[in-house]
N, C-alpha and C. Protein backbone atom coordinates (compact mmCIF):
# COMPACT_ATOMS: atom_id res chain seq x y z
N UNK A 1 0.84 -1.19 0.00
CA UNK A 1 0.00 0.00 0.00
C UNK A 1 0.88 1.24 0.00
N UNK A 2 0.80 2.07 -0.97
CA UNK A 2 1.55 2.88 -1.15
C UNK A 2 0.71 4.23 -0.12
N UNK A 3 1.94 5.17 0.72
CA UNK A 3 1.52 6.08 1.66
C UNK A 3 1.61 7.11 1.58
N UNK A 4 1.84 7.37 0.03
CA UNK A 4 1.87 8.92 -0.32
C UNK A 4 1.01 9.38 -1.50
N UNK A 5 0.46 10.26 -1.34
CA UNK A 5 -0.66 10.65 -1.83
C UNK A 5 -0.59 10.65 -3.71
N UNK A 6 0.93 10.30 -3.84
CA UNK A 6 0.95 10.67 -5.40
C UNK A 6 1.04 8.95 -5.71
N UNK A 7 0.45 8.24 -6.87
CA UNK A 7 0.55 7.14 -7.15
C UNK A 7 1.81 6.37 -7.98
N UNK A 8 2.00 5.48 -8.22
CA UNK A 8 3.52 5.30 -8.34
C UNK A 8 3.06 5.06 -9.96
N UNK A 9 1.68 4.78 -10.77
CA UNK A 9 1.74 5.56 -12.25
C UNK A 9 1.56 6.72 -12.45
N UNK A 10 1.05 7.58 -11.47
CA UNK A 10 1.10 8.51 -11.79
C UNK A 10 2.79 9.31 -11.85
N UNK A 11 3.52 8.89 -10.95
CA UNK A 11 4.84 9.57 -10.64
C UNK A 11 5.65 8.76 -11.89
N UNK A 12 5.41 7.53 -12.53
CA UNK A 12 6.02 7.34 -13.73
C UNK A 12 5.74 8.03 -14.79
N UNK A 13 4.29 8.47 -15.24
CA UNK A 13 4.33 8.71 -16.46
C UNK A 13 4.53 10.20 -16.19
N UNK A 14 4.24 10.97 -14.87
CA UNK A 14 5.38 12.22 -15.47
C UNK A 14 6.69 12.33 -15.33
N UNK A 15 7.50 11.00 -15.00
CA UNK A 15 8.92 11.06 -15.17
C UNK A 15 8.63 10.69 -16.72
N UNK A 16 8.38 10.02 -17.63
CA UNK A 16 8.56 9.42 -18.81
C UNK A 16 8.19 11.00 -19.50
N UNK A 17 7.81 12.21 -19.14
CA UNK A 17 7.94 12.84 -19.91
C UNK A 17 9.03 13.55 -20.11
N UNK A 18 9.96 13.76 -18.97
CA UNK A 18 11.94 13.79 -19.29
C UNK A 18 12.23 13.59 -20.59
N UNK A 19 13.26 14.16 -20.99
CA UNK A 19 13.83 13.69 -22.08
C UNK A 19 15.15 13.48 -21.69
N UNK A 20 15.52 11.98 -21.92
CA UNK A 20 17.17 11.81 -21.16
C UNK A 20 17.87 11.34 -22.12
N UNK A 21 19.21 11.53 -21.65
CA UNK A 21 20.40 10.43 -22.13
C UNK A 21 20.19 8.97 -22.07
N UNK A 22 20.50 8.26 -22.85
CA UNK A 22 20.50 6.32 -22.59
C UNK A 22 21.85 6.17 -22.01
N UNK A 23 22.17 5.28 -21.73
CA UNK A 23 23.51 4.75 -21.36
C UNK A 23 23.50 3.40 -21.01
N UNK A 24 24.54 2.74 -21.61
CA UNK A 24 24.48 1.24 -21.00
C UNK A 24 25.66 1.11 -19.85
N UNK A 25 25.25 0.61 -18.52
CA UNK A 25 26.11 0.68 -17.63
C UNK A 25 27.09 -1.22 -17.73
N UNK A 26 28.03 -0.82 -17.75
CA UNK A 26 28.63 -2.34 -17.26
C UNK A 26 29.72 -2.71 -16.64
N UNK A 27 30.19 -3.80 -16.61
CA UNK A 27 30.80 -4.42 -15.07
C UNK A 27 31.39 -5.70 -15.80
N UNK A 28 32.92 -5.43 -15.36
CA UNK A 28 33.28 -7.03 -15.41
C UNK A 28 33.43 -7.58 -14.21
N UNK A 29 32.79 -8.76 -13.75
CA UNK A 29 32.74 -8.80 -12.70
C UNK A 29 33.57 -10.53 -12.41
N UNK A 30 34.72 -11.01 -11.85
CA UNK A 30 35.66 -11.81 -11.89
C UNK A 30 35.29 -12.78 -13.64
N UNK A 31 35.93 -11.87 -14.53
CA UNK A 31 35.37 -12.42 -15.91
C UNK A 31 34.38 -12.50 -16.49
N UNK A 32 33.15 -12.71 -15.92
CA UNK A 32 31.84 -12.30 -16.07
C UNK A 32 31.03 -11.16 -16.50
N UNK A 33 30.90 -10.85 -18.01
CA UNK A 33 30.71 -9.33 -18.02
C UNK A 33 28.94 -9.49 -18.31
N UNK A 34 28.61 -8.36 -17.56
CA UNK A 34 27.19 -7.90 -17.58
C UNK A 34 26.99 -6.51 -17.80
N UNK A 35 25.55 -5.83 -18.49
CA UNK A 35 25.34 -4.68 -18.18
C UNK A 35 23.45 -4.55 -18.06
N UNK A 36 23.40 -3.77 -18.07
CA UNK A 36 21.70 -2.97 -18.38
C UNK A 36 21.88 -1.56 -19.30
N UNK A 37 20.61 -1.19 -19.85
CA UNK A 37 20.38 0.04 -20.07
C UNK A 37 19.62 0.90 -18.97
N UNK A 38 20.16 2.11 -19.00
CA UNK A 38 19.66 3.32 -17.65
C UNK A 38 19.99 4.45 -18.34
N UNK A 39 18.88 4.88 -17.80
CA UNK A 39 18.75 6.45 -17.58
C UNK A 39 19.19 7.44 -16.38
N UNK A 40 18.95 6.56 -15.54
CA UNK A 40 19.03 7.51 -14.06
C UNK A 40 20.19 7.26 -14.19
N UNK A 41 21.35 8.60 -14.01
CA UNK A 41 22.47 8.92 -14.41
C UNK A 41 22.71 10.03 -14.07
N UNK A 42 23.53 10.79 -13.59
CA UNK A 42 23.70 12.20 -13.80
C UNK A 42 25.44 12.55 -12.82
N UNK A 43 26.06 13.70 -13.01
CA UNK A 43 27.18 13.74 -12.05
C UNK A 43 27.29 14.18 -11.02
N UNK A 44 27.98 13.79 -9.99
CA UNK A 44 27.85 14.43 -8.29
C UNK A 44 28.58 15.82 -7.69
N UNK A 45 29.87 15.69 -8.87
CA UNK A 45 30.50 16.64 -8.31
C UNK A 45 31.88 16.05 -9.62
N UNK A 46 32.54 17.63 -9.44
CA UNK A 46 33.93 17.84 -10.87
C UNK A 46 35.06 17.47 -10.20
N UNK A 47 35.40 17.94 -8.66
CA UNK A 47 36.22 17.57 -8.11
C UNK A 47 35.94 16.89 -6.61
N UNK A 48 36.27 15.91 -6.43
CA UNK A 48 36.62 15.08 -7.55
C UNK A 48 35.71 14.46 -8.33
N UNK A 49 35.51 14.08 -9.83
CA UNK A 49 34.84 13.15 -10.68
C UNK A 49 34.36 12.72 -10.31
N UNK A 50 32.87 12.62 -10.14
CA UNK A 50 32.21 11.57 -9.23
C UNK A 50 30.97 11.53 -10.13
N UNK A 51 30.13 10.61 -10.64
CA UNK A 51 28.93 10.16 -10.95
C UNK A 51 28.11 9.13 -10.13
N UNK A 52 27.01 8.66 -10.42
CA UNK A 52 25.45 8.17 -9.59
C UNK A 52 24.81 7.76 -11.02
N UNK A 53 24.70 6.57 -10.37
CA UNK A 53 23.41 5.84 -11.50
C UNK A 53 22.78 5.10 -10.35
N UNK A 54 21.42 4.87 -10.93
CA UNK A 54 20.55 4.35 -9.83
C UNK A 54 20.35 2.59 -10.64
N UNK A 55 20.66 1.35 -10.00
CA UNK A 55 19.99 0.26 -10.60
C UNK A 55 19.18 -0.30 -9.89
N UNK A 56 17.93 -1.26 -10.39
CA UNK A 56 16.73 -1.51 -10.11
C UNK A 56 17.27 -3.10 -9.81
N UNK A 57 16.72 -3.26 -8.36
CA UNK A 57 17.41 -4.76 -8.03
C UNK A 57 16.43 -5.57 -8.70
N UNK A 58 15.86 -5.71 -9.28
CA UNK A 58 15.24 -6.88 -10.24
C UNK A 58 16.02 -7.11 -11.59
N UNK A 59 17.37 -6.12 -11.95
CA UNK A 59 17.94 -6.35 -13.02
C UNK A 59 18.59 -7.15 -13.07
N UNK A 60 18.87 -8.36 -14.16
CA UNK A 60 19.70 -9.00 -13.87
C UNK A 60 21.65 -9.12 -13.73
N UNK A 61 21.30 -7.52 -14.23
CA UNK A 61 23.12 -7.42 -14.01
C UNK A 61 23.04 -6.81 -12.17
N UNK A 62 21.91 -6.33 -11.81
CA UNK A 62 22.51 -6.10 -10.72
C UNK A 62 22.96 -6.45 -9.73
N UNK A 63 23.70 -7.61 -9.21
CA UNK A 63 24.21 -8.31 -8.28
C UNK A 63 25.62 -7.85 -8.53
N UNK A 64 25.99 -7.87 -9.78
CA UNK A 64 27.50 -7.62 -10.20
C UNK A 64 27.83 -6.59 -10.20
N UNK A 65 27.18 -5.70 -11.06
CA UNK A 65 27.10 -4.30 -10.56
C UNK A 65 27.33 -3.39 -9.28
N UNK A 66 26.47 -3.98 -8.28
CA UNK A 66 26.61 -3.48 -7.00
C UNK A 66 27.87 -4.41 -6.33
N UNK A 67 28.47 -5.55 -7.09
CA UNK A 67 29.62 -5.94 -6.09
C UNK A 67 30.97 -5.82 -7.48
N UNK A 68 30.97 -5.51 -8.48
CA UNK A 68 31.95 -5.01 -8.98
C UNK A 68 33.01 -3.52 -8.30
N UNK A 69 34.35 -3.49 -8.69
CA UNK A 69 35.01 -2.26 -8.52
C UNK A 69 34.80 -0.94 -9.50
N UNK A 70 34.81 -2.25 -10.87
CA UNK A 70 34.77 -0.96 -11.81
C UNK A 70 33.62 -0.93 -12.64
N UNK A 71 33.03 -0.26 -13.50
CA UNK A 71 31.87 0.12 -13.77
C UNK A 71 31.90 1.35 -15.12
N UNK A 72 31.89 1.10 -16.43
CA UNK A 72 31.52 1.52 -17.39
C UNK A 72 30.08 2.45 -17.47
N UNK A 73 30.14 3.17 -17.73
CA UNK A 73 28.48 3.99 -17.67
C UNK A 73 28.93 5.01 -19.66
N UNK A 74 28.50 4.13 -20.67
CA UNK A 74 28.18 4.56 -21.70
C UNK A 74 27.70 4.69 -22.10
N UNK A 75 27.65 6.29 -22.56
CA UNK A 75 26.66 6.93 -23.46
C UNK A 75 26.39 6.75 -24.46
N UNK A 76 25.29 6.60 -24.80
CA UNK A 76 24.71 5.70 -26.43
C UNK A 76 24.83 7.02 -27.29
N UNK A 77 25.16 6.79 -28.28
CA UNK A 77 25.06 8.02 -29.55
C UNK A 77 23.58 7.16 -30.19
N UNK A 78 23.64 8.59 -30.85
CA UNK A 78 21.70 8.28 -32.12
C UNK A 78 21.87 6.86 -32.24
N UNK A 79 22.64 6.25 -33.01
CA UNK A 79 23.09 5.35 -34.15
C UNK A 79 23.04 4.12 -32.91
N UNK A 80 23.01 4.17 -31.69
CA UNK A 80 23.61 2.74 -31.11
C UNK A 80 22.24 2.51 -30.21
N UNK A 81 20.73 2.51 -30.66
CA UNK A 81 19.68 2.10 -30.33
C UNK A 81 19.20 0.72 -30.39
N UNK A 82 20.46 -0.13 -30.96
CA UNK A 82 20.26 -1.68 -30.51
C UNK A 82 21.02 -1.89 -29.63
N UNK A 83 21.80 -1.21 -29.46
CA UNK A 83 22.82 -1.26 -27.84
C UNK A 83 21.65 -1.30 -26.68
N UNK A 84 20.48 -0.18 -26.78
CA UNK A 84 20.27 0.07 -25.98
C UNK A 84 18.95 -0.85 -25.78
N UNK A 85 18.41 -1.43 -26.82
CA UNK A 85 17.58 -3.07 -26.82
C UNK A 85 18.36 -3.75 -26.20
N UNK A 86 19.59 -4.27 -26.66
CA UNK A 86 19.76 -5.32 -26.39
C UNK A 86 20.06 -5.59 -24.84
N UNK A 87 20.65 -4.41 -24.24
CA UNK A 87 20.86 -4.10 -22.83
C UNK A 87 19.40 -4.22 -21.96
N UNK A 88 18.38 -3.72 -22.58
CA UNK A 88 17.63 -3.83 -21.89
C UNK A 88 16.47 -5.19 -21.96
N UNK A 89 17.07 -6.09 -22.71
CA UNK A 89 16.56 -7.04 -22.93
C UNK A 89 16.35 -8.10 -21.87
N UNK A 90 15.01 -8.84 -22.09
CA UNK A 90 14.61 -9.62 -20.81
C UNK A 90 15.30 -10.93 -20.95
N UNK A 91 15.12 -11.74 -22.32
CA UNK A 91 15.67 -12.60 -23.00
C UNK A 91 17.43 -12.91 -23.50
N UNK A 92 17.54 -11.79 -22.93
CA UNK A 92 19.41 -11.88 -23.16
C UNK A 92 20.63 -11.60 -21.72
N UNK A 93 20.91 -12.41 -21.52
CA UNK A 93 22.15 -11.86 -20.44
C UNK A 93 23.18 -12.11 -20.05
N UNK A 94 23.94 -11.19 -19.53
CA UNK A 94 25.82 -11.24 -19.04
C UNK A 94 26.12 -11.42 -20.56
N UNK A 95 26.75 -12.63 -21.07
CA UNK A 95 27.80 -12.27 -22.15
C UNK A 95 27.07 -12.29 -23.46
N UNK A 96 25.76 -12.77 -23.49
CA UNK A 96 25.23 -12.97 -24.70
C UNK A 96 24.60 -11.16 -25.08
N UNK A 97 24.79 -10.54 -24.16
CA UNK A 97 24.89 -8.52 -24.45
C UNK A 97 25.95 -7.98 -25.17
N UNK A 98 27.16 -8.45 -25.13
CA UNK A 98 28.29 -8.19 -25.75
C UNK A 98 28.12 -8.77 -26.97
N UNK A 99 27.63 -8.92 -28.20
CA UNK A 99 27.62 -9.91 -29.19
C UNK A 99 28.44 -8.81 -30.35
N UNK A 100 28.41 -7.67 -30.01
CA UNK A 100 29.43 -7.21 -31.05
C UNK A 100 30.69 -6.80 -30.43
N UNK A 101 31.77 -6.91 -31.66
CA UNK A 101 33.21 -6.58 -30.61
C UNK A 101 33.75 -5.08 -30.82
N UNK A 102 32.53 -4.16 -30.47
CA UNK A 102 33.25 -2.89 -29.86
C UNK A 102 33.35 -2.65 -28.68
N UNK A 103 33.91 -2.96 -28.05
CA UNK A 103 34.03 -3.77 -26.64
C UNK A 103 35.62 -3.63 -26.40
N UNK A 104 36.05 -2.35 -25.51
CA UNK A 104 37.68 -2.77 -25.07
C UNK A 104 37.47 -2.44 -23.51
N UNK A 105 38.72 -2.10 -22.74
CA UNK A 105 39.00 -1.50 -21.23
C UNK A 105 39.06 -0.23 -21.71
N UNK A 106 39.59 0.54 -20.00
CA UNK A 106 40.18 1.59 -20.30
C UNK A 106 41.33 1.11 -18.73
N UNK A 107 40.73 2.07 -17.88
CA UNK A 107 41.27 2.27 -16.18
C UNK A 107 40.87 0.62 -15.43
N UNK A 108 39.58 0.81 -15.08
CA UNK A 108 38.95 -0.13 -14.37
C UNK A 108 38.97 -1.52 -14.97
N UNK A 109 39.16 -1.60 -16.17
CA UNK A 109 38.77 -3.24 -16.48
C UNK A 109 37.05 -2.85 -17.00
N UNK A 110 36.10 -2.12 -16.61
CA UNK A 110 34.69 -2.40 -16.91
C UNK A 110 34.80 -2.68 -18.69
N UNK A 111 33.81 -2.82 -18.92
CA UNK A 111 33.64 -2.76 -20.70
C UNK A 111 33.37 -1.49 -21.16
N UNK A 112 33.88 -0.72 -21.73
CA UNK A 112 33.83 0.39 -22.59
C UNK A 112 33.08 -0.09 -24.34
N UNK A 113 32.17 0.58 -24.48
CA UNK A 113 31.62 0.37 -25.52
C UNK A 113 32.41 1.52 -26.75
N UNK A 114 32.95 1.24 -27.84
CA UNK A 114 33.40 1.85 -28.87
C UNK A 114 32.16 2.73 -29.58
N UNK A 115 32.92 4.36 -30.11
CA UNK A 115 31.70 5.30 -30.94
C UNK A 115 31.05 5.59 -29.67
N UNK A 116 30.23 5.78 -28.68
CA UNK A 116 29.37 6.70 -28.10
C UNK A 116 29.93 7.69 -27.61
N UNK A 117 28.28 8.09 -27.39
CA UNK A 117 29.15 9.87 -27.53
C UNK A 117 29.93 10.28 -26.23
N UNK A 118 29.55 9.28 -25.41
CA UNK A 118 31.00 9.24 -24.07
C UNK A 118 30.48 8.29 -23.58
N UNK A 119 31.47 7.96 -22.56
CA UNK A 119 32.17 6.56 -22.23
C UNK A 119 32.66 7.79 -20.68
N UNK A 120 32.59 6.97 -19.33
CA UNK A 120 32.74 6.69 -18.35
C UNK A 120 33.43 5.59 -17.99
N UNK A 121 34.99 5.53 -17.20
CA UNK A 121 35.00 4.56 -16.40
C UNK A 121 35.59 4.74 -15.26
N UNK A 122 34.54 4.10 -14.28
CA UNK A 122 34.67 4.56 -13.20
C UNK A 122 35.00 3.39 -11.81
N UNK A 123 35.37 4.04 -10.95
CA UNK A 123 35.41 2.97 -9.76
C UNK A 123 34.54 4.03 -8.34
N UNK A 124 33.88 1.73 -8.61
CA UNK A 124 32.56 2.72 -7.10
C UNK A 124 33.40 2.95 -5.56
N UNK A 125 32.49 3.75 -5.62
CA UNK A 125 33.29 4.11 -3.70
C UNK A 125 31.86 3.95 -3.09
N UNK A 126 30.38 4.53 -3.33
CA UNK A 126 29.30 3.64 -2.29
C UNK A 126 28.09 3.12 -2.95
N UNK A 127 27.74 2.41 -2.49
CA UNK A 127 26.52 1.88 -2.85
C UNK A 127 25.58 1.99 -1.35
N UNK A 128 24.25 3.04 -2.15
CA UNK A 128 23.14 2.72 -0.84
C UNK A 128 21.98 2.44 -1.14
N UNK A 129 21.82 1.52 -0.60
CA UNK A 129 20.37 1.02 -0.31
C UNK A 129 18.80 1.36 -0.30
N UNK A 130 18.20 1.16 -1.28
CA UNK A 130 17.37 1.95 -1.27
C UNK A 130 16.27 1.20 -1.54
N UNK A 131 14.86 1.59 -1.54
CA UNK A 131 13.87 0.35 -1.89
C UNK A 131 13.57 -0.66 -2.85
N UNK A 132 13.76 0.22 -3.80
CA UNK A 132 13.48 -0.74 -4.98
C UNK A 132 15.08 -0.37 -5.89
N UNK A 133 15.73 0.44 -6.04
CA UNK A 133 17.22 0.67 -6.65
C UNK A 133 17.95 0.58 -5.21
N UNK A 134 19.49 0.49 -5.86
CA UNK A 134 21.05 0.74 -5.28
C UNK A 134 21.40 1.75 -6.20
N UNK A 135 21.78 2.69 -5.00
CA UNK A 135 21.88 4.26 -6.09
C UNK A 135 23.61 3.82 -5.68
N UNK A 136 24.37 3.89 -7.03
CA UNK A 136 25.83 4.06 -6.74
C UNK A 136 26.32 5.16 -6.98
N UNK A 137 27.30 5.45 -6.87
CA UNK A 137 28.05 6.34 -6.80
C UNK A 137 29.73 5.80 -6.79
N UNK A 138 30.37 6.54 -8.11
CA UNK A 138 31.62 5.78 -8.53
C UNK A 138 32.43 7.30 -9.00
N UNK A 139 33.78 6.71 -8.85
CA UNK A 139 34.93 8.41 -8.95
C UNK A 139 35.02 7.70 -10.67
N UNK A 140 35.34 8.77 -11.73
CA UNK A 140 35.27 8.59 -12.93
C UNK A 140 36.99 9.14 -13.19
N UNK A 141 37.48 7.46 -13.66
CA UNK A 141 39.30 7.35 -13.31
C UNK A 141 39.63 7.56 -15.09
N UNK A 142 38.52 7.70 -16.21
CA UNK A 142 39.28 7.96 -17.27
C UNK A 142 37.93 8.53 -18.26
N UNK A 143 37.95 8.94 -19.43
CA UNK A 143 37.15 9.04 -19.93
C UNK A 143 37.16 8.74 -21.58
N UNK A 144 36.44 8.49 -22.52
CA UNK A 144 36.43 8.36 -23.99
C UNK A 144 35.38 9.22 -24.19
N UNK A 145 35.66 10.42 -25.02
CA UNK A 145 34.74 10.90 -25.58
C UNK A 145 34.67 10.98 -27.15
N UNK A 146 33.40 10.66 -27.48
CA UNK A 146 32.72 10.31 -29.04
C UNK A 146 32.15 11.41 -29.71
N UNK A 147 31.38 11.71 -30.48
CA UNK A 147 31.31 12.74 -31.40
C UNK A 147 30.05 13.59 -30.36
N UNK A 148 29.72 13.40 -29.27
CA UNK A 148 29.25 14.14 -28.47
C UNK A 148 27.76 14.20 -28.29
N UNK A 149 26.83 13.60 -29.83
CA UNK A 149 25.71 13.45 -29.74
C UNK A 149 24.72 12.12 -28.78
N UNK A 150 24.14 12.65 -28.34
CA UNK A 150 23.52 11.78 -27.31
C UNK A 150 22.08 10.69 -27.88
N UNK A 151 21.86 9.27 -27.36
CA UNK A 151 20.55 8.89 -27.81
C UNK A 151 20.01 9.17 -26.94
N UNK A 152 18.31 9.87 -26.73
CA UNK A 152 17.80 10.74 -26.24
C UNK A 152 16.64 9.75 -25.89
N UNK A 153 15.97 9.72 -24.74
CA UNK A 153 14.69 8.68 -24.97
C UNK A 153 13.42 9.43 -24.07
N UNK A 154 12.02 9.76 -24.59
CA UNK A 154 11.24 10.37 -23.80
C UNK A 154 10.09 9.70 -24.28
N UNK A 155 9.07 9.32 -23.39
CA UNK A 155 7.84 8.87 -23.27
C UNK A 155 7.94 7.60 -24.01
N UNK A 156 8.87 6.67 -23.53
CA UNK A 156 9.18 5.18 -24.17
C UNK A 156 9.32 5.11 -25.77
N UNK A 157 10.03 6.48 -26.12
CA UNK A 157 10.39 6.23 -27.43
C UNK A 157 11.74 7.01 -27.67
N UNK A 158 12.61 7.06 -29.03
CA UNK A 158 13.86 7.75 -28.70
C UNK A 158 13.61 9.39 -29.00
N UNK A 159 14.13 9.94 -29.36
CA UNK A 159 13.73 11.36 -29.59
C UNK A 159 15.02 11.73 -30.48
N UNK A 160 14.73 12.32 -31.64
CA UNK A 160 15.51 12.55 -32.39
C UNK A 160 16.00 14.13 -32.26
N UNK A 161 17.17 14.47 -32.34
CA UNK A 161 17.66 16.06 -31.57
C UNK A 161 18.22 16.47 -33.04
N UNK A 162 18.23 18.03 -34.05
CA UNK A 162 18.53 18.00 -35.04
C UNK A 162 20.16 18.53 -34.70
N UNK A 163 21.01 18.29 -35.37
CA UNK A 163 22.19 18.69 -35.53
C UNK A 163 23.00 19.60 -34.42
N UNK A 164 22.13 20.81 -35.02
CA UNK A 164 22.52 22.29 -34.87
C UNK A 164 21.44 22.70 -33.76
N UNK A 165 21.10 21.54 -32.73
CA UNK A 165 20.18 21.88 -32.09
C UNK A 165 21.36 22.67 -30.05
């Protein structure tokens, strides 16, 4: 029974009217690589480097995730919207997500995805507890940046941004 007066569809579908960044977060975790697609993302602070992504413990990367060191958080460009299927796929997981090889390190060991419009890699310092997510929080030890354009996703669809926007 929910105890606050706003309903939890109602508080989704006016988050789904956001317009965000995608990103696929991932983790090698003792050889084992996993990720998801997320939105909840954003940075904590410049000095030092610090970012927050929130994961939903029903995901199936999240066990690794929350007990990995290092942690990839890449930004999808326009063009990499099967990245961001396939990540979020119910039917696919840990290594069968990686099926193409743009896929290297950087700092951490996480998987860095090749081409997006940035690339994060980071190492977590906390993970807290929360009801339904583990909001982390990781220092960002290197970076790849890609041609800068972002895949954009609002009201469960992508959103196309023009150029010169």
């Amino acid at each position: 029974m929910n105890q606050y007066p706003l309903s939890a569809d109602d508080f989704r579908q006016a988050m789904r009217l956001l317009t965000l960044p995608v990103a696929v977060i991932t983790v090698d975790s003792g050889g084992q690589r996993n990720g998801l697609t997320a939105s909840s993302f954003c940075s904590v602070s410049v000095d030092p480097p610090r970012i927050l992504v929130c994961i939903g413990k029903h995901a199936s990367a999240h066990s690794q995730l929350v007990a990995g060191e290092g942690i990839g958080i890449n930004v999808l460009a326009p063009h990499q919207m099967d990245q961001a299927m396939l990540f979020a796929s119910k039917t696919r997981h840990g290594e069968q997500r990686f099926s193409n090889e743009g896929w290297h390190t950087l700092k951490s060991g996480a998987p860095i995805l090749k081409d997006t419009a940035v690339s994060f890699d980071c190492i977590v310092d906390q993970i807290i507890d929360d009801t339904t997510h583990s909001i982390v929080t990781a220092t960002v030890v290197a970076v790849e940046k890609g041609a800068g354009e972002c895949l954009l996703y609002r009201n469960g669809a992508p959103v196309a941004v023009p150029a010169e926007a």
